[in-house]
C-alpha atoms as a PDB file:
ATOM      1  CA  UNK A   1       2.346   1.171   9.468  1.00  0.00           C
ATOM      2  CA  UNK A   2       1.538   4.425  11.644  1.00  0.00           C
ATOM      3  CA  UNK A   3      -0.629   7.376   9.962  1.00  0.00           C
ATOM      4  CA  UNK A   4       1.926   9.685  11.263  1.00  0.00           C
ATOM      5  CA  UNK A   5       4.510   7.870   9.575  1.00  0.00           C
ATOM      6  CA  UNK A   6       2.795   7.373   5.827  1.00  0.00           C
ATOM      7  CA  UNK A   7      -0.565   6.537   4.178  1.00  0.00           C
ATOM      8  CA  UNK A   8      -2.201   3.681   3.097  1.00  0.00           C
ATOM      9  CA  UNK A   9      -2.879   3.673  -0.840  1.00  0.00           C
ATOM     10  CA  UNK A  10      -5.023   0.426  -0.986  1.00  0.00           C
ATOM     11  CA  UNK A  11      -5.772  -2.668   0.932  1.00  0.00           C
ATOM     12  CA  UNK A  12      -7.413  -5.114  -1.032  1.00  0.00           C
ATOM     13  CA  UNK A  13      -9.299  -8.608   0.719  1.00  0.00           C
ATOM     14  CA  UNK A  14      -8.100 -11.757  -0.725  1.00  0.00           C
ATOM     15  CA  UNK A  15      -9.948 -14.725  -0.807  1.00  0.00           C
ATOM     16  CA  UNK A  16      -8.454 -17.602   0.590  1.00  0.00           C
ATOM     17  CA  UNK A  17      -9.345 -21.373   2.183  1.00  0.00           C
ATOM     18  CA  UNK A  18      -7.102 -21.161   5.686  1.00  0.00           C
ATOM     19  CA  UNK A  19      -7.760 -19.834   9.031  1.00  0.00           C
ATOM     20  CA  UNK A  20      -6.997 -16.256   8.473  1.00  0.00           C
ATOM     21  CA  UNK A  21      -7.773 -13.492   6.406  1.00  0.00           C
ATOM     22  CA  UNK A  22      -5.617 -12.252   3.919  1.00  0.00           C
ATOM     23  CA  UNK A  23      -4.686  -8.674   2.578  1.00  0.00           C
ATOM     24  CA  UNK A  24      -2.480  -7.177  -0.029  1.00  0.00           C
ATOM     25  CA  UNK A  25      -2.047  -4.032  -0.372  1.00  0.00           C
ATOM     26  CA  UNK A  26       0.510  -0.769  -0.677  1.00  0.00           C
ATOM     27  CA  UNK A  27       1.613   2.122   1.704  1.00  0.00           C
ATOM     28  CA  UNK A  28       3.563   5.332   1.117  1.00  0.00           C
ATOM     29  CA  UNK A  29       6.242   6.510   4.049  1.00  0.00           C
ATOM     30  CA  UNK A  30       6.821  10.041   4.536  1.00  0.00           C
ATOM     31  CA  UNK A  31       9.384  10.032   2.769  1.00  0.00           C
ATOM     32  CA  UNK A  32       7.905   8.924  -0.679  1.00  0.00           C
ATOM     33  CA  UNK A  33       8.274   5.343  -0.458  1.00  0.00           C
ATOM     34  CA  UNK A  34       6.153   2.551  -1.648  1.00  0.00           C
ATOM     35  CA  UNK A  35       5.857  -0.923  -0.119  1.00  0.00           C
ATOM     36  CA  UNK A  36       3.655  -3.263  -0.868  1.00  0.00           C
ATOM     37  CA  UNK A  37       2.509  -5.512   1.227  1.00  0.00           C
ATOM     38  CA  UNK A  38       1.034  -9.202   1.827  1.00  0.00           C
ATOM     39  CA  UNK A  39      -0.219 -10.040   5.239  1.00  0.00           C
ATOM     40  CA  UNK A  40      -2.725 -12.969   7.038  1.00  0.00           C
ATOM     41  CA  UNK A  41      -4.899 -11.542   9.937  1.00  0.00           C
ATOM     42  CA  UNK A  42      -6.972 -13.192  12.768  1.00  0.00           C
ATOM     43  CA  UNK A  43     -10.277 -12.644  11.620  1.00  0.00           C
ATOM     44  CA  UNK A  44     -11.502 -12.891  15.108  1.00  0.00           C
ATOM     45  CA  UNK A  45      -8.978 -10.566  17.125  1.00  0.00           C
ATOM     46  CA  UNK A  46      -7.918  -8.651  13.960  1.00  0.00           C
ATOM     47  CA  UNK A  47      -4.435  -9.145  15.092  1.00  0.00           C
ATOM     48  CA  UNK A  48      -1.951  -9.618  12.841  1.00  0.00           C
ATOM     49  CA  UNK A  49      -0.819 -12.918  12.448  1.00  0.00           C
ATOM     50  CA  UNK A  50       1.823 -13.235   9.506  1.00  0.00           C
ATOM     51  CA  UNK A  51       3.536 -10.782   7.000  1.00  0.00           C
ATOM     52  CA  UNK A  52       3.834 -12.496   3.863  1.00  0.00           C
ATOM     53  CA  UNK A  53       5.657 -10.192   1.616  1.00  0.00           C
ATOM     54  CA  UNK A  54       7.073  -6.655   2.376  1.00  0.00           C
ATOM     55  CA  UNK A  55       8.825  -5.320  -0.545  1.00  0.00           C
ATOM     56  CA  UNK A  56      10.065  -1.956  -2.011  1.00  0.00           C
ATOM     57  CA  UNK A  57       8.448  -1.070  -5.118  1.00  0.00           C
ATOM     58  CA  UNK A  58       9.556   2.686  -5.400  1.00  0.00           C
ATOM     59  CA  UNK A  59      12.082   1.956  -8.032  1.00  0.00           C
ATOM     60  CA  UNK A  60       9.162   0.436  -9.865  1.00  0.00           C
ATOM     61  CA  UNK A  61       6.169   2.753  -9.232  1.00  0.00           C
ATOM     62  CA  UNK A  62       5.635   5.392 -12.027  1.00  0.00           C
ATOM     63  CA  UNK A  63       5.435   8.753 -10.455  1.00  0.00           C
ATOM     64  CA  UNK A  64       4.270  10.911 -13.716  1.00  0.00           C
ATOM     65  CA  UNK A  65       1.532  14.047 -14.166  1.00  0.00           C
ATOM     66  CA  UNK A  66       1.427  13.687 -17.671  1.00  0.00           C
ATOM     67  CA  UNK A  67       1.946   9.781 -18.867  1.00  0.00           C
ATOM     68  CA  UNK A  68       0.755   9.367 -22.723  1.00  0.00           C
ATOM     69  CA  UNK A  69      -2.227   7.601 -22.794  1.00  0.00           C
ATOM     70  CA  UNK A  70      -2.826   7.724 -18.835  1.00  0.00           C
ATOM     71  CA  UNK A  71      -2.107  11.237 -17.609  1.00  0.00           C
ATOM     72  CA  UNK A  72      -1.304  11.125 -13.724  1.00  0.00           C
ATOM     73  CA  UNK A  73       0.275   8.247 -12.789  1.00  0.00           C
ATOM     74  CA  UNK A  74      -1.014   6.233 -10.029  1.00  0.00           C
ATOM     75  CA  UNK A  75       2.422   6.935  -7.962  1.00  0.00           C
ATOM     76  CA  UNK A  76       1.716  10.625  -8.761  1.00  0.00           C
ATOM     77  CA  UNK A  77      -1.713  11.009  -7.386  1.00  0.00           C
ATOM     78  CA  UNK A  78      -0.693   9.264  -4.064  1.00  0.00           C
ATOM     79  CA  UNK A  79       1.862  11.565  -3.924  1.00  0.00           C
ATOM     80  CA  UNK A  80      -0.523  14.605  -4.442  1.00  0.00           C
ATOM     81  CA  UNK A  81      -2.050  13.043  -1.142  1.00  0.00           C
ATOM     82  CA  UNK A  82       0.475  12.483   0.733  1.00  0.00           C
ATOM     83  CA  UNK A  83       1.372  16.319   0.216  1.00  0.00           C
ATOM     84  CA  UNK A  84      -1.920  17.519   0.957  1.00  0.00           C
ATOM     85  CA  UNK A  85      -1.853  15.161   4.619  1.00  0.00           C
ATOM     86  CA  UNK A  86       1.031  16.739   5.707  1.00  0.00           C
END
């Protein structure tokens, strides 16, 4: 995960009982792919310690301007800023 290789749609905190901190999340390559992500970080160093899940969910991710009953798709509007990053 490299800003000059995608963008990072959300990160969410999860709370958990162990050592570390854990994050979930979902980044967009370049190339207009979604992964989504589960990871445990040192909360003292920040370093990352584990990566829990690392999946492709393109196939999945609606990428729509106009969905009934939603409009612009969530997929859509991170594409919109991908486009305007580059």
């Amino acid at each position: 995960m490299s800003p000059n290789k995608g963008i990072l749609i959300f990160n969410s905190f999860v709370v958990d009982r162990g050592p570390d901190e854990n994050f979930i999340g979902c980044w967009l390559t370049r190339t207009k792919k979604f992964f989504q992500y589960a990871v445990q970080v040192d909360p003292n160093t920040h370093h990352l310690n584990k990566v829990d899940t690392w999946n492709d969910i393109t196939d999945a991710t609606q990428v729509s301007a106009k969905e009934p009953g939603v409009g612009e798709t969530f997929g859509y509007l991170a594409f919109e800023v991908l486009k305007k990053l580059k």
